[in-house]
C-alpha atoms as a PDB file:
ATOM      1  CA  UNK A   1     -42.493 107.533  81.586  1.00  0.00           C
ATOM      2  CA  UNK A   2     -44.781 106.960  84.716  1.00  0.00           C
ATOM      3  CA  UNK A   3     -44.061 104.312  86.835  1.00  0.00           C
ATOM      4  CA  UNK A   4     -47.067 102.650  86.402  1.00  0.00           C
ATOM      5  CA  UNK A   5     -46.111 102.475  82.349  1.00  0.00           C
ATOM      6  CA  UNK A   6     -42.750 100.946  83.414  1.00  0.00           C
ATOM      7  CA  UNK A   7     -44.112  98.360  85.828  1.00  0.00           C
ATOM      8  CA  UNK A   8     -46.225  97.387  83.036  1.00  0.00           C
ATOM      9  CA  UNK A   9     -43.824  97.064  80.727  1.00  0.00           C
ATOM     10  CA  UNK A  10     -41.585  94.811  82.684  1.00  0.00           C
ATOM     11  CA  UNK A  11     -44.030  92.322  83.745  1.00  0.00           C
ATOM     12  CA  UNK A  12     -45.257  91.853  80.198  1.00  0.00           C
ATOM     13  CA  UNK A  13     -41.222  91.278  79.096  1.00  0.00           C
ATOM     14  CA  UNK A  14     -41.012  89.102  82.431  1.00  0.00           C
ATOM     15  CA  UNK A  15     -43.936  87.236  81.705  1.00  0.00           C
ATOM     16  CA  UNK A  16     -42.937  86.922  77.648  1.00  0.00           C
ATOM     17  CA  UNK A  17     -39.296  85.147  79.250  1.00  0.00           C
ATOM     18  CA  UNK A  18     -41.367  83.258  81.032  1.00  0.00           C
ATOM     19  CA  UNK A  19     -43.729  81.756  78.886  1.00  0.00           C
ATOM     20  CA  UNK A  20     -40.364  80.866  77.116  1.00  0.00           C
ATOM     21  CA  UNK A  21     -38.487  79.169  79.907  1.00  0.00           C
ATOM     22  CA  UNK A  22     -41.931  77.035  80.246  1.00  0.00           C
ATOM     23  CA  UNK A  23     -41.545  75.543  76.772  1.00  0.00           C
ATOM     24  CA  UNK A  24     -37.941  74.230  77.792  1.00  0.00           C
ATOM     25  CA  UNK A  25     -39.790  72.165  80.900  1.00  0.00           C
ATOM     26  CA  UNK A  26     -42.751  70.939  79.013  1.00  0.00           C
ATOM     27  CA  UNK A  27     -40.825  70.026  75.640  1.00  0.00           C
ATOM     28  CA  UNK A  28     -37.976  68.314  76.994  1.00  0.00           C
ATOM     29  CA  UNK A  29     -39.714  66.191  79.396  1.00  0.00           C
ATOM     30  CA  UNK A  30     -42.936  65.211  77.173  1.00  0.00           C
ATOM     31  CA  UNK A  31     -40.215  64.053  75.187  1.00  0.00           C
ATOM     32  CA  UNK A  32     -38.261  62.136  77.218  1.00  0.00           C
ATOM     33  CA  UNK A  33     -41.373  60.038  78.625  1.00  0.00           C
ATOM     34  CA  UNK A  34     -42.007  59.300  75.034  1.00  0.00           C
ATOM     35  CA  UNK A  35     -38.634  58.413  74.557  1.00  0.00           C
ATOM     36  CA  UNK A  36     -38.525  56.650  77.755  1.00  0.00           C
ATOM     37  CA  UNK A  37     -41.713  54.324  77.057  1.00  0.00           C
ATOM     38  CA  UNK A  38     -43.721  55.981  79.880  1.00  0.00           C
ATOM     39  CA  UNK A  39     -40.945  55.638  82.122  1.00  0.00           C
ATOM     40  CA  UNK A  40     -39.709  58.524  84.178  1.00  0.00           C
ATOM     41  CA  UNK A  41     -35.725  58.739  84.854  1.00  0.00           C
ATOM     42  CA  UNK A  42     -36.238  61.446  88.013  1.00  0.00           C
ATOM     43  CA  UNK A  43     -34.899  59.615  91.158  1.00  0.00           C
ATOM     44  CA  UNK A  44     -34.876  56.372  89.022  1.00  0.00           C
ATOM     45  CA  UNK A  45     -32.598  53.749  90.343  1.00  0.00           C
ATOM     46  CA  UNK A  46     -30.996  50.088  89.353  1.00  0.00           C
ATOM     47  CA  UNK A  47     -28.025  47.945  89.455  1.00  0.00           C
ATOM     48  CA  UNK A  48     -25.526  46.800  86.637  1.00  0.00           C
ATOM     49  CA  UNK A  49     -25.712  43.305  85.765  1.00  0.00           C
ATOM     50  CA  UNK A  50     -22.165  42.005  85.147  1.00  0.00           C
ATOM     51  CA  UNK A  51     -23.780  39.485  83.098  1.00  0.00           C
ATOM     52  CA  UNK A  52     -25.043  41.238  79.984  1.00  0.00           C
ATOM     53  CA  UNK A  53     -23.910  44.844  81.142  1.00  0.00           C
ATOM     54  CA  UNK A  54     -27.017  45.817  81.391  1.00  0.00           C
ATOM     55  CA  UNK A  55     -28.989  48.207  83.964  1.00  0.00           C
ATOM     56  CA  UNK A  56     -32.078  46.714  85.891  1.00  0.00           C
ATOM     57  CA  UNK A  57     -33.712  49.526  86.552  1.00  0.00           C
ATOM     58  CA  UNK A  58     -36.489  50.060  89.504  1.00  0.00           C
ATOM     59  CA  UNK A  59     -38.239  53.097  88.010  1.00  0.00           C
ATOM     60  CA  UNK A  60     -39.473  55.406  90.255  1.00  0.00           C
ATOM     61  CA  UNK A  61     -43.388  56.959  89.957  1.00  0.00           C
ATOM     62  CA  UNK A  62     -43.616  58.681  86.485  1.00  0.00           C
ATOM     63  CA  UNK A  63     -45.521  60.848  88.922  1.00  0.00           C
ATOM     64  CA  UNK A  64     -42.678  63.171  89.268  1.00  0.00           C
ATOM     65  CA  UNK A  65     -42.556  63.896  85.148  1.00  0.00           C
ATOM     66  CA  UNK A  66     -46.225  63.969  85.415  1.00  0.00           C
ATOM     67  CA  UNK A  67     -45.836  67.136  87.683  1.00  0.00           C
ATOM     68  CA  UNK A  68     -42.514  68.832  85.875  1.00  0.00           C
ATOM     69  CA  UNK A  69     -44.819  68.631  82.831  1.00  0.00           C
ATOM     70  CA  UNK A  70     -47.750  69.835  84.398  1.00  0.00           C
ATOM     71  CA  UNK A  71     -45.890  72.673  85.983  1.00  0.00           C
ATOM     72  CA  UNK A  72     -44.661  73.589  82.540  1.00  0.00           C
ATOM     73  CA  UNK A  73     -47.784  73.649  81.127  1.00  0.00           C
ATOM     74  CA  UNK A  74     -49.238  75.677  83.818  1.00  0.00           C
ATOM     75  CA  UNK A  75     -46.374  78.248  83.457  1.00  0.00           C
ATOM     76  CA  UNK A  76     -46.941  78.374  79.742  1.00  0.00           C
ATOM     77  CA  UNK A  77     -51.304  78.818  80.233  1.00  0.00           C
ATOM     78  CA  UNK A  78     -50.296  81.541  83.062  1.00  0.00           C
ATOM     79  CA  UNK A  79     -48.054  83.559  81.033  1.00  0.00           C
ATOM     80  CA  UNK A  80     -50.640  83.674  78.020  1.00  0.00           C
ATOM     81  CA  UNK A  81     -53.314  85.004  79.943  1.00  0.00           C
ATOM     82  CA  UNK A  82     -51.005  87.658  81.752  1.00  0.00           C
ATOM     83  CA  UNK A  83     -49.386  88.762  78.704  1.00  0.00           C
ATOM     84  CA  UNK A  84     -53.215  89.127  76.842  1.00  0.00           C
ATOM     85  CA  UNK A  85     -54.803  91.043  79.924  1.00  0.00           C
ATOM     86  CA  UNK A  86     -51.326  93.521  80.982  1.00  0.00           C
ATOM     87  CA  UNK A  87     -51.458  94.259  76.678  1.00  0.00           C
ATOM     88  CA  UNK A  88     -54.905  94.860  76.823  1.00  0.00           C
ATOM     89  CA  UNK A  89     -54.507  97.706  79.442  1.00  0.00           C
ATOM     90  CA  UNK A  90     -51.307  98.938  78.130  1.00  0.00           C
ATOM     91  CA  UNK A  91     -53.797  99.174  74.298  1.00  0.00           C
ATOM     92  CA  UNK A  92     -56.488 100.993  76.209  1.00  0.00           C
ATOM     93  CA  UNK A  93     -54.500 102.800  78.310  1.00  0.00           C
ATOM     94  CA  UNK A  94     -56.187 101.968  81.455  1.00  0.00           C
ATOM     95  CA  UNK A  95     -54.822 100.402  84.704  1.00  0.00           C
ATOM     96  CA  UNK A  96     -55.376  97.461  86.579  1.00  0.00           C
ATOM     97  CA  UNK A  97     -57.987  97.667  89.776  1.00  0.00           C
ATOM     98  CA  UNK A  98     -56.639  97.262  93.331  1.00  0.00           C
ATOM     99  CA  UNK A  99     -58.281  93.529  93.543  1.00  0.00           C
ATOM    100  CA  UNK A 100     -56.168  92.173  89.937  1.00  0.00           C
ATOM    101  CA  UNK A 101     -52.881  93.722  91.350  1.00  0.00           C
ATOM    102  CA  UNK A 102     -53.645  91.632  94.720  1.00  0.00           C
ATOM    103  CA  UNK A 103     -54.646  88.470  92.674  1.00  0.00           C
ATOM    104  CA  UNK A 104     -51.505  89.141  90.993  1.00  0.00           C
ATOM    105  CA  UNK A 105     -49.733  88.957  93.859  1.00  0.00           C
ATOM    106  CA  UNK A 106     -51.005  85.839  95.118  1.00  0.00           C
ATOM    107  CA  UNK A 107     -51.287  83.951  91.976  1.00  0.00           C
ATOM    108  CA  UNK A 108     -47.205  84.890  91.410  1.00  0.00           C
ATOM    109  CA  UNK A 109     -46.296  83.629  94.882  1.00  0.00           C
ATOM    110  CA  UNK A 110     -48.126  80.909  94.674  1.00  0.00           C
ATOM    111  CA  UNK A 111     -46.248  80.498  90.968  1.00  0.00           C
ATOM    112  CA  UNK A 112     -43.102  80.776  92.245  1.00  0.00           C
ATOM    113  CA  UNK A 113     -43.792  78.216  95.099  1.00  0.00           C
ATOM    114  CA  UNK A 114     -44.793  75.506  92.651  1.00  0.00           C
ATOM    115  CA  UNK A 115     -41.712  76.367  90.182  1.00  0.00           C
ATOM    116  CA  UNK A 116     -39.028  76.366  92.968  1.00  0.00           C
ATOM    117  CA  UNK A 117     -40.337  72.829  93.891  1.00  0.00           C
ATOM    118  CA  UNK A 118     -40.334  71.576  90.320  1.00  0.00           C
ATOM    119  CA  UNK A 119     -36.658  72.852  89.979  1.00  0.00           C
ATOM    120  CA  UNK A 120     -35.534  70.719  93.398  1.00  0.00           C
ATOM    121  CA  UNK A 121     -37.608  67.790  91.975  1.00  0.00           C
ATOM    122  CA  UNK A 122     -35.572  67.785  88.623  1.00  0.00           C
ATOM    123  CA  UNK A 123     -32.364  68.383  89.726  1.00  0.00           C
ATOM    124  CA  UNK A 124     -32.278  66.106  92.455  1.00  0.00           C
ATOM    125  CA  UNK A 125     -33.849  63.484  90.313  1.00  0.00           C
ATOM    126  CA  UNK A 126     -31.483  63.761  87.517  1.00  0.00           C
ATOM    127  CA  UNK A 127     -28.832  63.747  90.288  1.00  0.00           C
ATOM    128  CA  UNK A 128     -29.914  60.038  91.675  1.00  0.00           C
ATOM    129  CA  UNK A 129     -30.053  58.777  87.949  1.00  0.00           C
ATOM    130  CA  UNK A 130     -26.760  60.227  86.986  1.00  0.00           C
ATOM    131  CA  UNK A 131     -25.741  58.810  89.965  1.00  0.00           C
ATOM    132  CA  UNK A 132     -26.035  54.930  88.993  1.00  0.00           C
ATOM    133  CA  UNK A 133     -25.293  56.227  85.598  1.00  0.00           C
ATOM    134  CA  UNK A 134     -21.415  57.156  86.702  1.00  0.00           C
ATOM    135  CA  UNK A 135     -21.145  53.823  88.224  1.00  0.00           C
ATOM    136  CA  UNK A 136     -20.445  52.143  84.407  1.00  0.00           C
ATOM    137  CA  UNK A 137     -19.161  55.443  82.567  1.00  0.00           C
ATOM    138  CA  UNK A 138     -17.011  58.044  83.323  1.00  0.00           C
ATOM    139  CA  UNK A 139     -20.325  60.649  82.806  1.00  0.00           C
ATOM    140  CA  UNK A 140     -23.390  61.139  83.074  1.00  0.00           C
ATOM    141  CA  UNK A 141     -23.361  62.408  79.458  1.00  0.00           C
ATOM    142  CA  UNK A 142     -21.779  59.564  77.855  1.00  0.00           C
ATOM    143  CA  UNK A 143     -24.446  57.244  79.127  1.00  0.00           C
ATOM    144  CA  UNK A 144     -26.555  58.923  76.628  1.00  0.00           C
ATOM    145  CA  UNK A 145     -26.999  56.515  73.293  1.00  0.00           C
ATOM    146  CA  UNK A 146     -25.808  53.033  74.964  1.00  0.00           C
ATOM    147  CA  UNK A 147     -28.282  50.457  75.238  1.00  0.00           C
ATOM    148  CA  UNK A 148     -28.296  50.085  78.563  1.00  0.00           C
ATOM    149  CA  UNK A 149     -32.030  48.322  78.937  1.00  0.00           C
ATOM    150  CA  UNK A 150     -33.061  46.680  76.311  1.00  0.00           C
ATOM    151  CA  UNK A 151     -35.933  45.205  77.992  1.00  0.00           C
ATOM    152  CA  UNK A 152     -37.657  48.438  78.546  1.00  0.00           C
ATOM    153  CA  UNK A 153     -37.170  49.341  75.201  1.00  0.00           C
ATOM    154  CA  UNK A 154     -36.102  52.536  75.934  1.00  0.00           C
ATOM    155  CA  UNK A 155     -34.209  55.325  73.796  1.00  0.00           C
ATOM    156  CA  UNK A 156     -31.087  56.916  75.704  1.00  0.00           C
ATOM    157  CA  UNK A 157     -29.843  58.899  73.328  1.00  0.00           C
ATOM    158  CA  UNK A 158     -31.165  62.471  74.268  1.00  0.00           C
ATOM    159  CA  UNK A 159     -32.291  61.890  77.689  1.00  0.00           C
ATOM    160  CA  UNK A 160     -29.042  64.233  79.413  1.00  0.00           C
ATOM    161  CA  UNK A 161     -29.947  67.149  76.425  1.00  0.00           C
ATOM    162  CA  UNK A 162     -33.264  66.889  77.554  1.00  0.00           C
ATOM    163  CA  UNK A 163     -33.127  67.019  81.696  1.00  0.00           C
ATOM    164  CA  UNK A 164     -30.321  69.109  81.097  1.00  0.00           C
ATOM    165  CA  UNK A 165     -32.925  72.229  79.287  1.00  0.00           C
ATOM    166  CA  UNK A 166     -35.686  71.083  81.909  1.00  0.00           C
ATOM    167  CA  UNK A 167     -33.408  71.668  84.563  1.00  0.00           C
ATOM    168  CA  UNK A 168     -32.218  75.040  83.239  1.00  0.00           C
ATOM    169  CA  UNK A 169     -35.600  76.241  82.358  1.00  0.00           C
ATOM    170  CA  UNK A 170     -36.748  75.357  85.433  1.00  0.00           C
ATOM    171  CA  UNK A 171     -34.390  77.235  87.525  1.00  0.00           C
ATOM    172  CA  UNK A 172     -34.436  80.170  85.194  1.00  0.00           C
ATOM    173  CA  UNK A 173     -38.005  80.374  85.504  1.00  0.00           C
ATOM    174  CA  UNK A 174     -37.518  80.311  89.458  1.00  0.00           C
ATOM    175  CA  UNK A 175     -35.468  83.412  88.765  1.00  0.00           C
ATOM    176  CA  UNK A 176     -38.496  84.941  86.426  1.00  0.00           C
ATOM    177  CA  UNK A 177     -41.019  84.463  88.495  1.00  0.00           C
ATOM    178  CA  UNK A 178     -39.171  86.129  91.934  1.00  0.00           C
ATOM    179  CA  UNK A 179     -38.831  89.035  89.569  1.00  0.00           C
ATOM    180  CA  UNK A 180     -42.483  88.977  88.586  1.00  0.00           C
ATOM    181  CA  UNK A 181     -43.410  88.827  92.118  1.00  0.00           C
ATOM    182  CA  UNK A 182     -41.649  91.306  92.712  1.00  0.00           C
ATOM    183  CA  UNK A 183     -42.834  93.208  90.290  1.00  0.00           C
ATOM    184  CA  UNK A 184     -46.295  92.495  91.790  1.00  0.00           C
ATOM    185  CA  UNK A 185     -45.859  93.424  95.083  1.00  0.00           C
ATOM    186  CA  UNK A 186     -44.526  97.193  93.882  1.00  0.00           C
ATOM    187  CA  UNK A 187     -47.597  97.642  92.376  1.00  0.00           C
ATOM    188  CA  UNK A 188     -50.038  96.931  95.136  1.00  0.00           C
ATOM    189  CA  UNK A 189     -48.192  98.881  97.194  1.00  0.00           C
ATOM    190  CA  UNK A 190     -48.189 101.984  95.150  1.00  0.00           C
ATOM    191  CA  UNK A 191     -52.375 101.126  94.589  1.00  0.00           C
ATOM    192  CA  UNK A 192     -52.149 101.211  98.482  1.00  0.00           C
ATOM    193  CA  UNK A 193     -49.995 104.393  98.620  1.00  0.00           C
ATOM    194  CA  UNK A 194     -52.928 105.535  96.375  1.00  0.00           C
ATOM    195  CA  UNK A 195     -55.817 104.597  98.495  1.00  0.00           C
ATOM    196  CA  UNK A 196     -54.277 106.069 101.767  1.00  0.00           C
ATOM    197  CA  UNK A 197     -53.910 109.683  99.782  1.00  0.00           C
ATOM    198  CA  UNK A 198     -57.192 109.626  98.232  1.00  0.00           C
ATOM    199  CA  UNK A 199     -58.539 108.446 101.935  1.00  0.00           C
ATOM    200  CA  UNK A 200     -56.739 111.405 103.060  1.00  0.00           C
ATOM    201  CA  UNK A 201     -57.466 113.774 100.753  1.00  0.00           C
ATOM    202  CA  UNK A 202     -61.501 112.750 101.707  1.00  0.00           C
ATOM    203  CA  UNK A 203     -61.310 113.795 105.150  1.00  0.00           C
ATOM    204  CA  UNK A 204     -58.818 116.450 104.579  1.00  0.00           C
ATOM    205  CA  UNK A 205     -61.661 118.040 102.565  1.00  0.00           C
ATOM    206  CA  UNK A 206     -64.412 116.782 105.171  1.00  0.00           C
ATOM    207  CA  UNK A 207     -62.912 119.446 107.433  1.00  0.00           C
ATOM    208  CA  UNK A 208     -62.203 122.090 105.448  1.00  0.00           C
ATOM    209  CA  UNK A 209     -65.684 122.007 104.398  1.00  0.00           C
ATOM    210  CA  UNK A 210     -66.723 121.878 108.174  1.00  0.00           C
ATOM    211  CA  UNK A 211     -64.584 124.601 109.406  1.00  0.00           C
ATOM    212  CA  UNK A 212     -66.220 126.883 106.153  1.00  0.00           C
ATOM    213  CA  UNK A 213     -69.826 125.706 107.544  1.00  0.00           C
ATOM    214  CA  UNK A 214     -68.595 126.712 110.923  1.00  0.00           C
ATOM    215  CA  UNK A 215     -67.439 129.983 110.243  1.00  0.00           C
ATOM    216  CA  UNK A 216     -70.449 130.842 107.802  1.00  0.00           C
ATOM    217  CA  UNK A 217     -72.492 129.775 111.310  1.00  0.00           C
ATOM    218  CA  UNK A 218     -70.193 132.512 113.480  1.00  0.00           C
ATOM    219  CA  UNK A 219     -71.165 134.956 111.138  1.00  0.00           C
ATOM    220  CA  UNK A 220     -74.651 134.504 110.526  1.00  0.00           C
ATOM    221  CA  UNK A 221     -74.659 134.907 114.284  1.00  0.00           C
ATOM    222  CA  UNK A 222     -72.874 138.367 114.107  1.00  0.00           C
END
């Protein structure tokens, strides 16, 4: 199999993993906003009151869920579109032109950028909330289901399930998406490689055909 074949394979299973690993960031934490009222746990903070053993709870912007979802939805429109155009190719057996491999390149980067800071805002996030959470229970995990603020209304009972897929997805899809740029980067350098040998192949040709035009001159001359 040529190595363009097997490049193409792999980035359409990498991208096919990925579109995956986005559903467990979107899912989980569309959920847990609705589950949460609007509210968003990440980097969430409060204090027990001994009074009614409840948490008063200074919520932090929902702006960080806002942008875990978005990323997950971005990851999931990305993949979609990569998948349809490298199948396309791989049905017509063409190949991708120098400029897609390059937008590939940056548009993976710039992917994997995003998704690395989506992972740090999660788990650091869930980290501060599990955090207070310890302070009344012995886990994080067994906070999950207790009323622990009734005046938000909210619903506890699968918020460490759900942070806990985010968070894995996310970081999995870190993992995905170095591999995909990876991937990326082989392949505009063997389009490179390409150029330069068709480049000198050109002017390898340009003299042969000036040394013939040269001779056929010498002997003209004769």
């Amino acid at each position: 199999m040529a190595l363009t074949n097997v490049l193409l394979i792999s980035q359409i299973a990498g991208y096919v993993v990925a579109l995956i690993l986005s559903l467990c960031i979107f899912v989980p934490i569309s959920l847990h906003q609705y589950e949460f009222k609007g509210h968003c746990l990440l980097f969430s903070t409060g204090i027990w009151r001994e009074t009614d053993g409840q948490f008063a709870v200074q919520w932090a912007s929902a702006a960080y869920c806002h942008y875990t979802s978005f990323v997950g939805l971005q990851l999931l429109v990305t993949s979609i579109i990569q998948i349809y155009g490298l199948s396309m190719l791989m049905y017509k057996d063409e190949d991708s032109s120098f400029l897609s491999a390059f937008i590939d390149v940056v548009v993976s980067i710039v992917t994997t950028i995003i998704t690395l800071v989506n992972a740090i805002i999660i788990t650091l996030g869930f980290m501060t909330w599990c955090g207070c959470m310890t302070k009344r229970f012995p886990s994080c995990e067994q906070a999950a289901g207790n009323d622990i603020d009734k005046a938000d209304g909210i619903d506890t009972s699968g918020f460490h399930i759900e942070l806990g897929v985010a968070q894995f997805g996310a970081w999995s899809s870190l993992s995905i998406w170095v591999g995909l740029s990876v991937f990326a980067v082989l392949k505009l350098l063997r389009y490179h490689q390409l150029e330069n040998m068709k480049v000198s192949m050109y002017r390898e040709r340009q003299r042969l055909i000036g040394a013939n035009d040269n001779s056929t001159s010498v002997q003209e001359i004769s």
